[in-house]
Protein backbone atom coordinates (compact mmCIF):
# COMPACT_ATOMS: atom_id res chain seq x y z
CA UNK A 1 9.15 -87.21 18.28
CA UNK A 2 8.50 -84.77 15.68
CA UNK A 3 11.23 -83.81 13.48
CA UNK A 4 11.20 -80.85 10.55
CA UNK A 5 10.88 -81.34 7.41
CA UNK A 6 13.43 -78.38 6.86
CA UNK A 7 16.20 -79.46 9.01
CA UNK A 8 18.84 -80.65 6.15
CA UNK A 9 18.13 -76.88 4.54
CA UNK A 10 18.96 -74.75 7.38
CA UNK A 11 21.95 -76.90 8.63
CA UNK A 12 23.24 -76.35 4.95
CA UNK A 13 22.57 -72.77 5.04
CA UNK A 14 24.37 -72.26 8.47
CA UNK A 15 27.52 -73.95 6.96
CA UNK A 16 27.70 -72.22 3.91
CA UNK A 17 27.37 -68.66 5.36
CA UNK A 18 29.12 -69.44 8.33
CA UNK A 19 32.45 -67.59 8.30
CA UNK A 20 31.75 -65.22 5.04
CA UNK A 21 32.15 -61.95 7.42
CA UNK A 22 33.99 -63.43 10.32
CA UNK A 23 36.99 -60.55 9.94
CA UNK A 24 34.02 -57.47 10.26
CA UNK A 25 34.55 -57.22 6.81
CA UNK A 26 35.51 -58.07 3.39
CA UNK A 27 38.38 -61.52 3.43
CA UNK A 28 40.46 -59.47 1.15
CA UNK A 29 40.23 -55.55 0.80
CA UNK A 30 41.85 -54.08 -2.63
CA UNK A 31 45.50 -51.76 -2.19
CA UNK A 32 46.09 -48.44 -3.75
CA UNK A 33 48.72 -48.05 -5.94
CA UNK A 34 51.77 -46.54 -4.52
CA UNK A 35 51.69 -44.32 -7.66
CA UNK A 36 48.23 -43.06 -6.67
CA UNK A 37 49.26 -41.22 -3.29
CA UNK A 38 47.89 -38.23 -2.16
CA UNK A 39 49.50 -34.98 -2.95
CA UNK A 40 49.32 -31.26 -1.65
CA UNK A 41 46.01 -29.21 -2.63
CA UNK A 42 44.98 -32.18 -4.63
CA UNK A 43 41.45 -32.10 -2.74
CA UNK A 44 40.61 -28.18 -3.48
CA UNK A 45 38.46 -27.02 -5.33
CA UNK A 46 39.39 -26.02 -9.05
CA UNK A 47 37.89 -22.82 -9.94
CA UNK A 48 37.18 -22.81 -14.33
CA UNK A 49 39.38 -21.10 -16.50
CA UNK A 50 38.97 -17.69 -17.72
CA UNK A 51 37.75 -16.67 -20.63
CA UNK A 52 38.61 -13.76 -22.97
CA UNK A 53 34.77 -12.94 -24.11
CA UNK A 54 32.25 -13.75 -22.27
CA UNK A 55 30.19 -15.66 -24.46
CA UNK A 56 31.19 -13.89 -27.67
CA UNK A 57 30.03 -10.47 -26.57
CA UNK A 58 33.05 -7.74 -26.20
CA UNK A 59 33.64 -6.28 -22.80
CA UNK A 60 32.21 -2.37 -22.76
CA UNK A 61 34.39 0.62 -23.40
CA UNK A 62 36.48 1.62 -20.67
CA UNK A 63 35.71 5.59 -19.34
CA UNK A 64 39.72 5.50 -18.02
CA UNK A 65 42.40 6.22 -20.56
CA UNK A 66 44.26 3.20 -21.31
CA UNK A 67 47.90 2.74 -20.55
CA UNK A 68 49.14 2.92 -24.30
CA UNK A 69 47.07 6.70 -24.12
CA UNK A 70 49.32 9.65 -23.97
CA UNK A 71 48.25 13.17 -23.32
CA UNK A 72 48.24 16.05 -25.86
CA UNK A 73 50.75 18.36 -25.20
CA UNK A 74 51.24 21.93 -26.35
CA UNK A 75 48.05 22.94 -25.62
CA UNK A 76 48.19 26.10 -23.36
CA UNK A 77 45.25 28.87 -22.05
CA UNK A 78 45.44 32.53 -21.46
CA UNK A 79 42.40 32.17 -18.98
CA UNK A 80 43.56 33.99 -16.14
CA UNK A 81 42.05 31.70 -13.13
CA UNK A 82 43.47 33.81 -10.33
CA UNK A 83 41.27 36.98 -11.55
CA UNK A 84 38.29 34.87 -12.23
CA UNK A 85 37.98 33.13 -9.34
CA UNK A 86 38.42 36.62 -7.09
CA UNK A 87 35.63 37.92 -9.46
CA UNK A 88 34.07 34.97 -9.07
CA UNK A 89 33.72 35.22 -5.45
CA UNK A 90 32.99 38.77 -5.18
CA UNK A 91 29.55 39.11 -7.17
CA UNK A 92 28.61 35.21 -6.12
CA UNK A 93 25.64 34.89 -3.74
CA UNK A 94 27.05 34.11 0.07
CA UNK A 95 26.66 30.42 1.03
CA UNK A 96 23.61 30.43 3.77
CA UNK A 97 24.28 27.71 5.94
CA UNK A 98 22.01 25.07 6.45
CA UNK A 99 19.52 24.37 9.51
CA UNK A 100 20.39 22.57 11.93
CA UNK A 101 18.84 22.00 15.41
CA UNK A 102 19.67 20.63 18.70
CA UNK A 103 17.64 18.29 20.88
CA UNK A 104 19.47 19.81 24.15
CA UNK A 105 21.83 22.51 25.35
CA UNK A 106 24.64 19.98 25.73
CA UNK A 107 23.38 17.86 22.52
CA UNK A 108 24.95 17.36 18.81
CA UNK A 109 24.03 19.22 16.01
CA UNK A 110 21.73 17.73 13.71
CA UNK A 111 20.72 18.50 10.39
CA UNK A 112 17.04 19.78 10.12
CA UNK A 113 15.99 19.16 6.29
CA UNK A 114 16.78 15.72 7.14
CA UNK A 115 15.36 14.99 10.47
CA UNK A 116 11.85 14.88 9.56
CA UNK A 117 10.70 18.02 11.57
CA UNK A 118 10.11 20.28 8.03
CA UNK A 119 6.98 19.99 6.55
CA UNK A 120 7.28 19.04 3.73
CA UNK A 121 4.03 16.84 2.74
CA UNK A 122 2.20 20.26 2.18
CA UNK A 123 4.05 20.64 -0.84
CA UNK A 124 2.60 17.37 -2.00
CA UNK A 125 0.41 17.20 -5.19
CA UNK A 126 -1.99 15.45 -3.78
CA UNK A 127 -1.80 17.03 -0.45
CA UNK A 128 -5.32 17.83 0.64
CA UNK A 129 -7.14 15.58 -1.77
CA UNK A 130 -9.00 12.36 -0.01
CA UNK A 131 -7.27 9.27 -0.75
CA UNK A 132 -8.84 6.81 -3.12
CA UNK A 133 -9.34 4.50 -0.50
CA UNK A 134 -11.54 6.32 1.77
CA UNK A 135 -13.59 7.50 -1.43
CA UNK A 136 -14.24 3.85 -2.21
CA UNK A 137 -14.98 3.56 1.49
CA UNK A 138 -17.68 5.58 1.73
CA UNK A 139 -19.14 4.01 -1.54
CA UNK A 140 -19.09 0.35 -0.25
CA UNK A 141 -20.73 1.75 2.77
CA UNK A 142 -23.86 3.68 1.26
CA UNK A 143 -23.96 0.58 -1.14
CA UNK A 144 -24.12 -1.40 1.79
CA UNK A 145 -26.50 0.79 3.55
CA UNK A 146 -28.98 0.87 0.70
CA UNK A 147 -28.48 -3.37 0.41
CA UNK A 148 -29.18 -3.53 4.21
CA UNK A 149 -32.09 -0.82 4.28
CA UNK A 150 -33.60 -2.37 0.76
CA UNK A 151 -33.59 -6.34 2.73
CA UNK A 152 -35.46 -4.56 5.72
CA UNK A 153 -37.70 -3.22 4.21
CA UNK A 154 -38.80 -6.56 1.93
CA UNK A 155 -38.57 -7.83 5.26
CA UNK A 156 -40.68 -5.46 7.11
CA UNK A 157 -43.51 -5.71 4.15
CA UNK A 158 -43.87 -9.36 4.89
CA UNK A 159 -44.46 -8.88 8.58
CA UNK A 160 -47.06 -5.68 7.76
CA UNK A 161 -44.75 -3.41 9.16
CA UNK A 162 -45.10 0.60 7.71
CA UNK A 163 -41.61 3.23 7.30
CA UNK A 164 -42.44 6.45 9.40
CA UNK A 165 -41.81 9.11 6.49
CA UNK A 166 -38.89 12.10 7.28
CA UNK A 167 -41.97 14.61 7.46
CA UNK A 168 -43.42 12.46 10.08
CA UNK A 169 -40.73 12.25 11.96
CA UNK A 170 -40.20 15.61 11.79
CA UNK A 171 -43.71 16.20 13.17
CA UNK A 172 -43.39 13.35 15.81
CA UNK A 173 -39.94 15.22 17.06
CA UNK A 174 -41.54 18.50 17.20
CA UNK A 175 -44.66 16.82 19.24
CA UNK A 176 -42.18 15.51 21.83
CA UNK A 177 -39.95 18.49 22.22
CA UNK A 178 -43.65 20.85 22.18
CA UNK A 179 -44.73 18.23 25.42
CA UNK A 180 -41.18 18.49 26.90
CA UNK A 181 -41.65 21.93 27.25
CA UNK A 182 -44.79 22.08 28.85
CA UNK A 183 -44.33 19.70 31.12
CA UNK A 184 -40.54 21.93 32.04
CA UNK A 185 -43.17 24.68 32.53
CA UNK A 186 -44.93 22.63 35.18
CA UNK A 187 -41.80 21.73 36.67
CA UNK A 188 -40.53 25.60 37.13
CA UNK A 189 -43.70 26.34 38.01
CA UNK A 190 -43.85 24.28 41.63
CA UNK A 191 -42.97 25.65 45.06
CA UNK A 192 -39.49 26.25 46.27
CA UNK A 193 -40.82 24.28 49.40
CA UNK A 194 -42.12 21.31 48.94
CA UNK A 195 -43.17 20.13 52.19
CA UNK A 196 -46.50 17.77 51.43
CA UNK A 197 -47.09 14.18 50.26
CA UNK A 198 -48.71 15.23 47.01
CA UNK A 199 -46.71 17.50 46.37
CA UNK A 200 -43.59 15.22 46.37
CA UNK A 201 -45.79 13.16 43.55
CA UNK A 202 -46.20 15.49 41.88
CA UNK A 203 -42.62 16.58 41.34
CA UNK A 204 -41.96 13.16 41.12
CA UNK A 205 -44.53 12.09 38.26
CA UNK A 206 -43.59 15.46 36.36
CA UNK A 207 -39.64 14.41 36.36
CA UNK A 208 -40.37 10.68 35.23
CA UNK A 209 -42.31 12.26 32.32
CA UNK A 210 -39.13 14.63 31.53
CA UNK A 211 -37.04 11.90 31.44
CA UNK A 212 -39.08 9.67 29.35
CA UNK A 213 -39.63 12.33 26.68
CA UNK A 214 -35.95 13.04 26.46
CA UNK A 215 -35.25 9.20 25.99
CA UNK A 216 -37.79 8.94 23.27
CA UNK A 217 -36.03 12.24 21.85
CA UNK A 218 -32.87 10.98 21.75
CA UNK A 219 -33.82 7.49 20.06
CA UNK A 220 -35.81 9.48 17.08
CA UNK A 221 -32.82 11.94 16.77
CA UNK A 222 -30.11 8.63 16.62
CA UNK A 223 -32.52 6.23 14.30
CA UNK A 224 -33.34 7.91 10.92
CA UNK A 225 -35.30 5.15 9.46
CA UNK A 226 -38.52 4.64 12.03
CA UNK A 227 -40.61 1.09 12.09
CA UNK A 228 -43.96 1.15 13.31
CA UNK A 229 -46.53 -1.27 13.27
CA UNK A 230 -50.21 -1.14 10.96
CA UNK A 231 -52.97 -1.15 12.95
């Protein structure tokens, strides 16, 4: 039978700490002192002392008189404030009252200079003036513009490709609005009755042409910068 080697060991272990915290606790806990008991507000907390200066600096002058002041006496006026204040009064300016307004016929009385409804931001300084922000806006934008229409145009010269100038354009828009017309002419120019085959194509053919002209119109009126392949 095989017996451990460690046996002895443990078994002295086991004895030794055997009935160290049998009680759930400490054999023998330590008593207060009966001089030490507890007394009333003894666990509140103790706010500093006060000083006199604070940090060496003196307190600021008081704007009250102080209770050692007395008041001169003996001083007297011959100002006669009943007559002045009826003067006063009579050549003063009468008090205007103020604005008010009412949101209903059964409503309080509101005060208007301070309910928003005077407008006031037109006597602003910079009232009419556009904001810095939008300035630097539009900046960014024709900066970016010219960055964008710059890379196109590297990248339009490396695939052969040619910028229609502004006065062809011009010319091109002209040519298209010139071939709108004539072919509106055509169009007014057809019976009120259209009661044949051709004639139905030919109404129809002269209407798909109108329509394509204004679409390529339109595009060369949106698009200011115009692509077009070299031949």
């Amino acid at each position: 039978r095989h017996i451990s080697v460690f046996t002895p060991s443990v078994k002295c272990e086991a004895e030794k700490n055997k009935s160290q915290w049998k009680t759930m606790g400490p054999a023998k806990v330590p008593v207060p002192s009966p001089n030490k008991f507890l007394q009333k507000h003894s666990k509140e907390p103790k706010l500093p002392g006060r000083k006199n200066e604070q940090d060496g600096k003196k307190l600021p002058a008081l704007s009250v008189p102080r209770r050692t002041d007395h008041p001169v006496m003996g001083i007297q006026s011959k100002k006669n404030f009943i007559n002045t204040n009826a003067v006063a009064v009579i050549t003063g300016l009468p008090k205007k009252p103020q604005p008010i307004y009412v949101d209903r016929r059964q409503g309080d009385k509101y005060l208007l200079e301070t309910s928003g409804l005077v407008p006031k931001y037109i006597k602003k300084k910079d009232y009419g003036v556009t904001p810095k922000y939008i300035t630097q806006r539009k900046e960014d934008t024709k900066r970016a513009q010219k960055e964008y229409e710059a890379s196109i145009v590297e990248h339009l010269k490396k695939r052969a490709m040619k910028r229609l100038s502004d006065e062809e354009r011009m010319n091109l828009l002209q040519g298209l609005k010139k071939n709108w017309e004539e072919v509106y002419r055509d169009f007014q120019c057809l019976p009120v009755e259209i009661d044949t085959i051709p004639k139905k194509l030919y109404k129809e053919k002269l209407e798909l042409q109108m329509k394509q002209l204004e679409r390529d119109i339109e595009v060369i009126e949106k698009h200011k910068v115009i692509y077009i392949a070299n031949e």
